[in-house]
Protein backbone atom coordinates (compact mmCIF):
# COMPACT_ATOMS: atom_id res chain seq x y z
CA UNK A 1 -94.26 49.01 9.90
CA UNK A 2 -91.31 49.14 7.48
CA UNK A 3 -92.18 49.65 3.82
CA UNK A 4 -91.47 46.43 2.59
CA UNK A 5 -93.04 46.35 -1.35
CA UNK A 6 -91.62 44.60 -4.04
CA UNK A 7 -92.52 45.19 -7.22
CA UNK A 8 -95.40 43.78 -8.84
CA UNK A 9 -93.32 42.89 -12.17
CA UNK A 10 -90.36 41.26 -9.63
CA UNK A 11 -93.19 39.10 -8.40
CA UNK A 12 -94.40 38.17 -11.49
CA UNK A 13 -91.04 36.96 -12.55
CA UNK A 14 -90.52 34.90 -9.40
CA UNK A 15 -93.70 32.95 -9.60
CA UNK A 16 -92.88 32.42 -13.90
CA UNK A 17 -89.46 30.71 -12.15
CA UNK A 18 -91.44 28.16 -9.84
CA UNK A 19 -93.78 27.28 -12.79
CA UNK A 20 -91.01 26.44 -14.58
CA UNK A 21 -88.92 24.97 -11.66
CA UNK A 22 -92.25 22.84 -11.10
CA UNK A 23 -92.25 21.54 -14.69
CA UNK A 24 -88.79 19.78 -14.24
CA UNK A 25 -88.36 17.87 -11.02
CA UNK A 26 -85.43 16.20 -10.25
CA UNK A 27 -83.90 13.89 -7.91
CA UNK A 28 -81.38 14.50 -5.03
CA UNK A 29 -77.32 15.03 -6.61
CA UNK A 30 -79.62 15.11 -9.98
CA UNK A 31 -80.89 18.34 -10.34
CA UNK A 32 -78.75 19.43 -13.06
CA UNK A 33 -82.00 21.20 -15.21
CA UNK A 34 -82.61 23.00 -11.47
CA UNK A 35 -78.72 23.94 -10.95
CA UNK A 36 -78.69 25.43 -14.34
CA UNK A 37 -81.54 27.49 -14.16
CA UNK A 38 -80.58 28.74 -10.80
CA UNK A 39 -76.89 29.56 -12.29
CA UNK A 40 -78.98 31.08 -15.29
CA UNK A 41 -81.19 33.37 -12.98
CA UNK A 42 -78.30 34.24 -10.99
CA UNK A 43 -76.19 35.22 -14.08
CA UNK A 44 -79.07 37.37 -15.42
CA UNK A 45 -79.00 39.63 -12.50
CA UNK A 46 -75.03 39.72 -12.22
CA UNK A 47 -74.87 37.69 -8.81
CA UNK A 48 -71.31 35.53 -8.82
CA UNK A 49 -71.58 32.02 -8.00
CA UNK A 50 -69.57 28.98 -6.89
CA UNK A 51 -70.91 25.76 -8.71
CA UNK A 52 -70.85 22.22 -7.42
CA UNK A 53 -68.81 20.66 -4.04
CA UNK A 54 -67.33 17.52 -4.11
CA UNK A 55 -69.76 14.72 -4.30
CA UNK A 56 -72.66 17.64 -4.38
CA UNK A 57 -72.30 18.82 -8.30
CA UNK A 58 -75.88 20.50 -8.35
CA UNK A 59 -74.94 22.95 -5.12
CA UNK A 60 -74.77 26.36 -6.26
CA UNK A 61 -73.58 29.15 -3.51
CA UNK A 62 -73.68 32.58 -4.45
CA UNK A 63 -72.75 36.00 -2.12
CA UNK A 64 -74.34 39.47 -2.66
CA UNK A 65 -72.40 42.25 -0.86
CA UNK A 66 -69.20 43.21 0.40
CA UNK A 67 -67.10 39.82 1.84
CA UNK A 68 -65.07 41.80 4.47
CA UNK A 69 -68.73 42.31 6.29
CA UNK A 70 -70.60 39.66 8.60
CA UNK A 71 -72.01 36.83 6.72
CA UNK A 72 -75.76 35.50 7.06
CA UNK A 73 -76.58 32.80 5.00
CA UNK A 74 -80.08 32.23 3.35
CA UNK A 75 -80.65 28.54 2.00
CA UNK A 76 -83.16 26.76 0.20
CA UNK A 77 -83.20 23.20 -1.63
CA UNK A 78 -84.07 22.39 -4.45
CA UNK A 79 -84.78 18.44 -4.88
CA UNK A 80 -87.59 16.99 -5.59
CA UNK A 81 -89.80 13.57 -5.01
CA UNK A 82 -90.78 10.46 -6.54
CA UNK A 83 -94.17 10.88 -6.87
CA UNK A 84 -96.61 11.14 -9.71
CA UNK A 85 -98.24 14.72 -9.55
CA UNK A 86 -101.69 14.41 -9.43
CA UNK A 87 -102.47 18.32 -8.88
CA UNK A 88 -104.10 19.06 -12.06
CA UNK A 89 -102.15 22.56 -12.77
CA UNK A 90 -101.04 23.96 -16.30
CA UNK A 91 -97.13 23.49 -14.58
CA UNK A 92 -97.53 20.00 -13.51
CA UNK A 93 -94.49 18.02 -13.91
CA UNK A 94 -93.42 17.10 -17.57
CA UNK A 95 -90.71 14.08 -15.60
CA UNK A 96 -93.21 11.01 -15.26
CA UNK A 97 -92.80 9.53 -11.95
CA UNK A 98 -91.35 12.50 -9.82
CA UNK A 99 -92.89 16.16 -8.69
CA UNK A 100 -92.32 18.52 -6.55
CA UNK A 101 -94.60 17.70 -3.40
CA UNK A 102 -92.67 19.60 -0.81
CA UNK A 103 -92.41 22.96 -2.10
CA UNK A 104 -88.25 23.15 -3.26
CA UNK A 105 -89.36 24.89 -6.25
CA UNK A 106 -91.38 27.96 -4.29
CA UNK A 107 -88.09 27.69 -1.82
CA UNK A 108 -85.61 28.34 -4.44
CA UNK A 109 -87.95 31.06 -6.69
CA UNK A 110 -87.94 32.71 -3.08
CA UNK A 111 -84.11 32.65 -2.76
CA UNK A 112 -83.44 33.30 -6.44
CA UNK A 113 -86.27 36.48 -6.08
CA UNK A 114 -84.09 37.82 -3.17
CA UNK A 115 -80.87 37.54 -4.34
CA UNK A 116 -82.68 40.23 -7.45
CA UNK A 117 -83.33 42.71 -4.66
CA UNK A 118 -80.09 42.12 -2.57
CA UNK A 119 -78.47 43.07 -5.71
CA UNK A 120 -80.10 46.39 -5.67
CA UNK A 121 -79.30 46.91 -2.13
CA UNK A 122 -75.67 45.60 -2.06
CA UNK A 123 -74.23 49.01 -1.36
CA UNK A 124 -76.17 49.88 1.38
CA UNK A 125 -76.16 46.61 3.29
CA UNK A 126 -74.02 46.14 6.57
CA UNK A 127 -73.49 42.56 5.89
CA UNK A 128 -72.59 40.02 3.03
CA UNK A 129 -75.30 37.32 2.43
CA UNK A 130 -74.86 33.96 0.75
CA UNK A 131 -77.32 32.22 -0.83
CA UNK A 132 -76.90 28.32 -0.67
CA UNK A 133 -78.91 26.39 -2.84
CA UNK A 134 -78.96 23.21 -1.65
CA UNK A 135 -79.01 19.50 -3.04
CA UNK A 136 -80.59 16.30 -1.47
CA UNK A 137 -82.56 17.65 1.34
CA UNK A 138 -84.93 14.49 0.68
CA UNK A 139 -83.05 12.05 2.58
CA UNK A 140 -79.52 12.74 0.83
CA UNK A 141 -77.86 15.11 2.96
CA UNK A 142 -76.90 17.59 0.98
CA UNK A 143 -76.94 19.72 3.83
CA UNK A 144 -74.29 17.63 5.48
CA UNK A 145 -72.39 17.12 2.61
CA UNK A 146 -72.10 21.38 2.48
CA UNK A 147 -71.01 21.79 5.68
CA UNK A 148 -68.12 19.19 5.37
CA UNK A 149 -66.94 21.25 2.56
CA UNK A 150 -67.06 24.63 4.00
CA UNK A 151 -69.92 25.86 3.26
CA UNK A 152 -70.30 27.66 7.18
CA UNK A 153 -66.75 28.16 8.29
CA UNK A 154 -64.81 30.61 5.59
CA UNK A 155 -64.06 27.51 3.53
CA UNK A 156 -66.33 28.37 0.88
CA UNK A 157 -67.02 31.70 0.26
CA UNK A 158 -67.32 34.05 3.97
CA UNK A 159 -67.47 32.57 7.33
CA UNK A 160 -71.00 32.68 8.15
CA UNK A 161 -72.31 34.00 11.35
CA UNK A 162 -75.81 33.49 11.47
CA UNK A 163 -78.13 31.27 9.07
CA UNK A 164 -81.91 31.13 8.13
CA UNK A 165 -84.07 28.66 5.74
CA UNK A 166 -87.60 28.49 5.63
CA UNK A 167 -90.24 25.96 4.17
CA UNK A 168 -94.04 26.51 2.70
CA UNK A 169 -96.53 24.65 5.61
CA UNK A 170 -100.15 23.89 4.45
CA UNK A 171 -101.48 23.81 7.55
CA UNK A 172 -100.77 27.93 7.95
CA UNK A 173 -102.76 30.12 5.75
CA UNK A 174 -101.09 32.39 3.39
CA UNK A 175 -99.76 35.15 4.64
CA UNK A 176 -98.56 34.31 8.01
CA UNK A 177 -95.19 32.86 9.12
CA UNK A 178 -94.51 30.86 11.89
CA UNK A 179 -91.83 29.26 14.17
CA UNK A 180 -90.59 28.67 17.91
CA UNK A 181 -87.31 28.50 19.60
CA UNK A 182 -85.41 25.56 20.22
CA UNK A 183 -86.65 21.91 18.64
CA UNK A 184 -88.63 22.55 15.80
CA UNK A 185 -88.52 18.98 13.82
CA UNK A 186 -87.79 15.48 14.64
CA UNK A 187 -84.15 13.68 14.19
CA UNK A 188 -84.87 10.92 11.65
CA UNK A 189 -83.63 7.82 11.76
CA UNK A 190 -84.30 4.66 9.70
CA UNK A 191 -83.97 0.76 10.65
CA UNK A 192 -84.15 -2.34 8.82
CA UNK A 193 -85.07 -5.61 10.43
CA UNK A 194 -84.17 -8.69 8.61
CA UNK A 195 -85.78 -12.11 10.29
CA UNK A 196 -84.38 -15.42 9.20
CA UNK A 197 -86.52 -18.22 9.68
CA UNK A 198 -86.20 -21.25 7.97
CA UNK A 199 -88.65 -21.76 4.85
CA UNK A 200 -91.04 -24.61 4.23
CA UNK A 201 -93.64 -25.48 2.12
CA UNK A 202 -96.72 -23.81 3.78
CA UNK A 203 -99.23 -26.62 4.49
CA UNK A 204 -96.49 -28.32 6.86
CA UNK A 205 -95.48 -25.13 8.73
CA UNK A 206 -94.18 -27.44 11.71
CA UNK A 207 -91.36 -28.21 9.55
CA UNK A 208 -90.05 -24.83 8.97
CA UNK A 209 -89.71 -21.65 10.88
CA UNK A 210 -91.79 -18.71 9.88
CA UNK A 211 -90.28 -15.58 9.84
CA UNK A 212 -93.15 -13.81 8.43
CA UNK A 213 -95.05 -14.39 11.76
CA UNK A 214 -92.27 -13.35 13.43
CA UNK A 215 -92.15 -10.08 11.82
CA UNK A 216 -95.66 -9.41 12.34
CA UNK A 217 -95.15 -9.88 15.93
CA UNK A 218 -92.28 -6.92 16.16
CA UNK A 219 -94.14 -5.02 13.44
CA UNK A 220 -97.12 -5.03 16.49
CA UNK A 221 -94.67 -4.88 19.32
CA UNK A 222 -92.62 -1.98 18.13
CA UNK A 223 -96.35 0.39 18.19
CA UNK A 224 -96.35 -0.50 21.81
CA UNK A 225 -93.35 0.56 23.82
CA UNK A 226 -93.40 4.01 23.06
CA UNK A 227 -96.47 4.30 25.36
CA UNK A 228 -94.73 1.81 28.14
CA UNK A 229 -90.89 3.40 27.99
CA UNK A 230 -91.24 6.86 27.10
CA UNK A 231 -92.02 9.21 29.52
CA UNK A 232 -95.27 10.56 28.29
CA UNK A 233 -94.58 13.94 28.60
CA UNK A 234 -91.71 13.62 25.35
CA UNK A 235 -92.66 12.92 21.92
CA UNK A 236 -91.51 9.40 20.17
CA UNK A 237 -92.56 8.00 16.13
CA UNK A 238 -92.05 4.67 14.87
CA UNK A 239 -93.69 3.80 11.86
CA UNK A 240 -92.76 0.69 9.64
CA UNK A 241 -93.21 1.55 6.04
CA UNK A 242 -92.12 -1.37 4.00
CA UNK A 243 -92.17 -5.24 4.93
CA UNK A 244 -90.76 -7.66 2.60
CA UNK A 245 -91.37 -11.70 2.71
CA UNK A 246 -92.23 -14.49 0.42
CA UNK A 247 -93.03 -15.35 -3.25
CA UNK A 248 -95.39 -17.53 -3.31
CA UNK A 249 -99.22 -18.04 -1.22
CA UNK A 250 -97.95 -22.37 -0.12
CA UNK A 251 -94.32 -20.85 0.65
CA UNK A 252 -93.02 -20.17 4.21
CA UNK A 253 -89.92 -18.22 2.84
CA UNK A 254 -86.52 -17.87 4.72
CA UNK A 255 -86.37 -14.51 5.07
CA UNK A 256 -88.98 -11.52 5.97
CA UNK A 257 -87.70 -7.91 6.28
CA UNK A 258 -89.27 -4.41 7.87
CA UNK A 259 -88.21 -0.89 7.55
CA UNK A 260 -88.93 2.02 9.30
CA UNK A 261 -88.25 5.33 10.23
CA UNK A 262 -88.13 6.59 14.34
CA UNK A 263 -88.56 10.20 15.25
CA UNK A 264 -87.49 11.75 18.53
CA UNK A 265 -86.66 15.06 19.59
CA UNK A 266 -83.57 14.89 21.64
CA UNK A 267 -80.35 12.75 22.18
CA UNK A 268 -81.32 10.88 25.04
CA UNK A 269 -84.83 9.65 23.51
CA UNK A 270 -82.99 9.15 20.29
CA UNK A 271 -80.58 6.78 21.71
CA UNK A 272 -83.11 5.15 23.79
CA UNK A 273 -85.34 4.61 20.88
CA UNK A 274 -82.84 2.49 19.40
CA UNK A 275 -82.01 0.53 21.84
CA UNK A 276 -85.80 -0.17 22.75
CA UNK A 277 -86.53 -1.00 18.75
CA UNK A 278 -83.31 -3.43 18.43
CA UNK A 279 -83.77 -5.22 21.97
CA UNK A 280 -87.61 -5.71 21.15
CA UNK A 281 -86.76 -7.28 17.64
CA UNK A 282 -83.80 -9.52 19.39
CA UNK A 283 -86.10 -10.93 22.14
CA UNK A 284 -89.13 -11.74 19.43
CA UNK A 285 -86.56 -13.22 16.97
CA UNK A 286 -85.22 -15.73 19.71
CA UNK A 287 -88.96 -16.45 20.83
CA UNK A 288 -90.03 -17.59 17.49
CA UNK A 289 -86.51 -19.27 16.96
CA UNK A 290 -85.36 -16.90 14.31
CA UNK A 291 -82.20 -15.01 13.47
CA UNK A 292 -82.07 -11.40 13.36
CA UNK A 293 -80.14 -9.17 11.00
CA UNK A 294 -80.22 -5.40 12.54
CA UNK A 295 -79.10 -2.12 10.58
CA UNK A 296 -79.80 1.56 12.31
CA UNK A 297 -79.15 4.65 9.32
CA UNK A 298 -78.50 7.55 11.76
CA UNK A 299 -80.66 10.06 10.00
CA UNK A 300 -80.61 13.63 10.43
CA UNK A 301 -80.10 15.13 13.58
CA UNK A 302 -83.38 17.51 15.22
CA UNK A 303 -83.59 20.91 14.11
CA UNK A 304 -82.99 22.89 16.53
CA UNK A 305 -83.49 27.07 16.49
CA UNK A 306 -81.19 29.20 18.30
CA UNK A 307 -83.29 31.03 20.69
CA UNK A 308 -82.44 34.66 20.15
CA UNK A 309 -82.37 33.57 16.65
CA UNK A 310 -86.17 32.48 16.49
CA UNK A 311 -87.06 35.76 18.68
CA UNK A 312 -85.33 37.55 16.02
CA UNK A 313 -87.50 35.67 13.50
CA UNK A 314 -90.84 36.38 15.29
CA UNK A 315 -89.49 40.27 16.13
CA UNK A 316 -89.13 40.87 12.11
CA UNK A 317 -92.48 38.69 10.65
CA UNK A 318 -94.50 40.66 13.25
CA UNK A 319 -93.11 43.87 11.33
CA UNK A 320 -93.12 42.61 7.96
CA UNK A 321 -96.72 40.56 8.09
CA UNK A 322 -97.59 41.98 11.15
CA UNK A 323 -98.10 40.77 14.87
CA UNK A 324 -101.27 39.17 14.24
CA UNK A 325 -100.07 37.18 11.84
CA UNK A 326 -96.97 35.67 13.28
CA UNK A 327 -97.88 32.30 14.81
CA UNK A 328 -95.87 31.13 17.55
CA UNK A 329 -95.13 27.09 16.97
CA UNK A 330 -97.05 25.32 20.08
CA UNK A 331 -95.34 22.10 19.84
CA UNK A 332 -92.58 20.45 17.57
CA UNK A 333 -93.23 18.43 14.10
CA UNK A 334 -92.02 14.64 13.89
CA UNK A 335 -91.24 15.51 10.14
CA UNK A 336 -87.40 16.27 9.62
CA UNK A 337 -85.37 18.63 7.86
CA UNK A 338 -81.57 18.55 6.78
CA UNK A 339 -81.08 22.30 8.05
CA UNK A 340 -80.80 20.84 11.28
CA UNK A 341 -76.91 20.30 10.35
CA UNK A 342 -76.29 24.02 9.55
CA UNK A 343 -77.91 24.71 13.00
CA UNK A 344 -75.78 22.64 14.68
CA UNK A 345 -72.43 25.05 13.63
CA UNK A 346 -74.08 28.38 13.31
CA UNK A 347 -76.92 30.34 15.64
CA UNK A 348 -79.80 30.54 13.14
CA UNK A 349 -83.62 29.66 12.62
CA UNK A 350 -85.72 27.69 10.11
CA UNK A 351 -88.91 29.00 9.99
CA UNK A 352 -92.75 28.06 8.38
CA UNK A 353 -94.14 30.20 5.79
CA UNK A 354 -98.11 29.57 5.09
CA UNK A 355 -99.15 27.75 2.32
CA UNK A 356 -103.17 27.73 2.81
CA UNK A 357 -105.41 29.32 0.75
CA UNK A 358 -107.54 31.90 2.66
CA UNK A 359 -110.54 30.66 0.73
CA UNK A 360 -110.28 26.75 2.09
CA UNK A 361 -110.68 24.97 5.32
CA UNK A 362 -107.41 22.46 4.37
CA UNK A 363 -104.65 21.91 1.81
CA UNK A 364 -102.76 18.78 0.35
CA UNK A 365 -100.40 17.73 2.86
CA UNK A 366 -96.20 17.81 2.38
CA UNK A 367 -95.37 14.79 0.27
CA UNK A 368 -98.62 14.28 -1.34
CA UNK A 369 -99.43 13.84 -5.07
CA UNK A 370 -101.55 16.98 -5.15
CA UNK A 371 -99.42 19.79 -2.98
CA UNK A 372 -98.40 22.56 -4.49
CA UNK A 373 -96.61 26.02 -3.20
CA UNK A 374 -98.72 28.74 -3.38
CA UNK A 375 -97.66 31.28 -5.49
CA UNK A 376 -99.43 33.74 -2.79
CA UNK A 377 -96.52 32.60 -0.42
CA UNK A 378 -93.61 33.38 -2.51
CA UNK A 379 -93.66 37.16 -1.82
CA UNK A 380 -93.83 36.73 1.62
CA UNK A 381 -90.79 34.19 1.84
CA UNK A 382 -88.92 37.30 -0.48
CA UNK A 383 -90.18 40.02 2.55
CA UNK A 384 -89.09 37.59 5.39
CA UNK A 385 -85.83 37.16 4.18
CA UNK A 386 -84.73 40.38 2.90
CA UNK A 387 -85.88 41.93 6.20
CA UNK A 388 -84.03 39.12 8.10
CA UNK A 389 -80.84 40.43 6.31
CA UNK A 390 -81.76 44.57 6.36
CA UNK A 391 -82.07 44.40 10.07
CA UNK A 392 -79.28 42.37 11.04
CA UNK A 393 -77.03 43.57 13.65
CA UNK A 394 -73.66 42.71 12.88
CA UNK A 395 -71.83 43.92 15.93
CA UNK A 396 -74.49 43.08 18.27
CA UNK A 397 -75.98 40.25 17.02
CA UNK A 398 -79.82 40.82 16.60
């Protein structure tokens, strides 16, 4: 196994810069405290850097190495959520109302702790890297927005030939690292279905037309066909997450409103589930004599791994954490990422890093008010990543 050690004081630092990343959460195209302490970290160990994109100020891309060499690209993000932290730790968020509940600070400590030991090893490395720290992974697509401006193809900085992210997993024990070729995560789109009735006051409902009953029906309907029209063999979400109606307990209002989200893993079943959720909501809108106002948000696209890319992936974690911990990924996860739009321009991989404390059975889930990266995992995202680069095969691909 390749000696892959990092120094115990290099550590240190790294998990000092997620404690303090953790303290100030911020928003998607808001992270301006985040952007300047990345800027700050990367100007402390002499790493140049290209700051803000059009309509994406809080980007920051930096490149270690020599820019006439292949490019592979290392990203993290760095937004966080609007939750109130609940986790109890000396770092908790100082910003009322928001926290970091997906692990963006441990990603970009990770980056920021590799782009310290790429410096060292600039010299002697046979490609360039760039380091993208991304913006609005949390339903902004920032990753979008950095591909439109060049982020992949020469634009900005080198043309990139290969690409890797990762992201902390509590349900994968510290220590191990995990992935699997082709779809890893869901696409993730979002509806809004807007039933117009006709309101009344609520002890003569005969006079109006309820549109609250009406969305109740589709809010039942729509948990139904994925059993009935999806082959069962594929994977389909839809979960309704908000629903909107009325002011008043004697009011039959004009107007009740659902939103959800619906995950798939493909084209066809994403098309198909759109089609199913708008034609179900139609046909129980004209049954109950209502209107229906439709609006589909194409979300992001699934995340798909290259598959020599994710063999690559497993090849080096079996080396660097060794074969026994490398996990292969049985199955895809309905949650999304924004990564999925580098993937879809450059080979690459987006892979799991454990998050679960040896000593416990189970962990706060992604997106909850008491998750927290473990500071355990941040040396191993640093190993994975630097070896990803050291072993890269320029002229051969990996």
């Amino acid at each position: 196994m390749p000696d892959t050690s990092i120094a115990a004081s290099d550590v240190a630092h790294v998990v000092s810069l997620r404690h303090r990343l953790h303290q100030t959460p911020e928003l998607g195209y808001e992270e301006f405290l985040t952007a300047a302490a990345v800027r700050a970290e990367l100007d402390r160990i002499g790493v140049d850097h290209i700051d803000g994109i059009p309509d994406a100020p809080t980007a920051t891309i930096a490149v270690v190495g020599d820019v006439s060499k292949p490019c592979v690209a290392l990203r993290a993000d760095i937004d966080a959520l609007p939750i109130e932290e609940r986790t109890g730790a000396p770092y908790a968020s100082r910003t009322p109302g928001m926290m970091h509940a997906c692990g963006h600070d441990g990603h970009t400590a990770t980056l920021l702790g590799v782009a310290a030991q790429l410096k060292r090893l600039a010299a002697n490395l046979d490609v360039c890297v760039k380091l993208i720290f991304q913006p609005a992974e949390e339903g902004g697509g920032g990753g979008e927005r950095l591909v439109e401006a060049g982020v992949l193809d020469g634009t900005l900085g080198p043309k990139v030939e290969a690409i890797f992210g990762l992201h902390g997993w509590p349900g994968l024990k510290v220590g191990t690292v995990a992935t699997k070729a082709g779809t890893l995560l869901a696409a993730t789109d979002v509806f809004t279905a807007s039933f117009i009735g006709l309101g009344c006051h609520g002890a003569y409902p005969h006079l109006g037309v309820d549109p609250i009953v009406t969305a109740c029906e589709a809010v039942m309907s729509l948990q139904h066909f994925v059993s009935r029209e999806f082959d069962p063999t594929d994977s389909a979400v839809v979960t309704i997450g908000k629903f909107h109606a009325g002011s008043a307990t004697n009011v039959i209002p004009d107007v009740a409103m659902i939103e959800g989200t619906a995950r798939t893993l493909n084209a066809a079943a994403r098309k198909q589930i759109r089609e199913a959720i708008e034609r179900r909501c139609e046909g129980i809108a004209d049954a109950n004599r209502c209107r229906l106002h439709f609006d589909w948000i194409e979300g992001y696209p699934p995340t798909v791994n290259d598959p020599a890319m994710a063999d690559y992936v497993a090849a080096v974690a079996k080396q660097t954490v060794g074969a026994e911990r490398f996990i292969p990924v049985g199955r895809p996860s309905m949650g999304g990422e924004d990564f999925s739009y580098y993937l879809e321009k450059v080979p690459g991989c987006f892979f799991l890093v454990g998050v679960e404390p040896a000593d416990r059975d189970s962990s706060p889930p992604l997106h909850s008010d008491r998750y927290d990266f473990a500071d355990a995992s941040l040396e191993v995202g640093i190993k994975m990543f630097l070896q990803l680069v050291k072993n890269w095969k320029p002229m051969k691909g990996p």
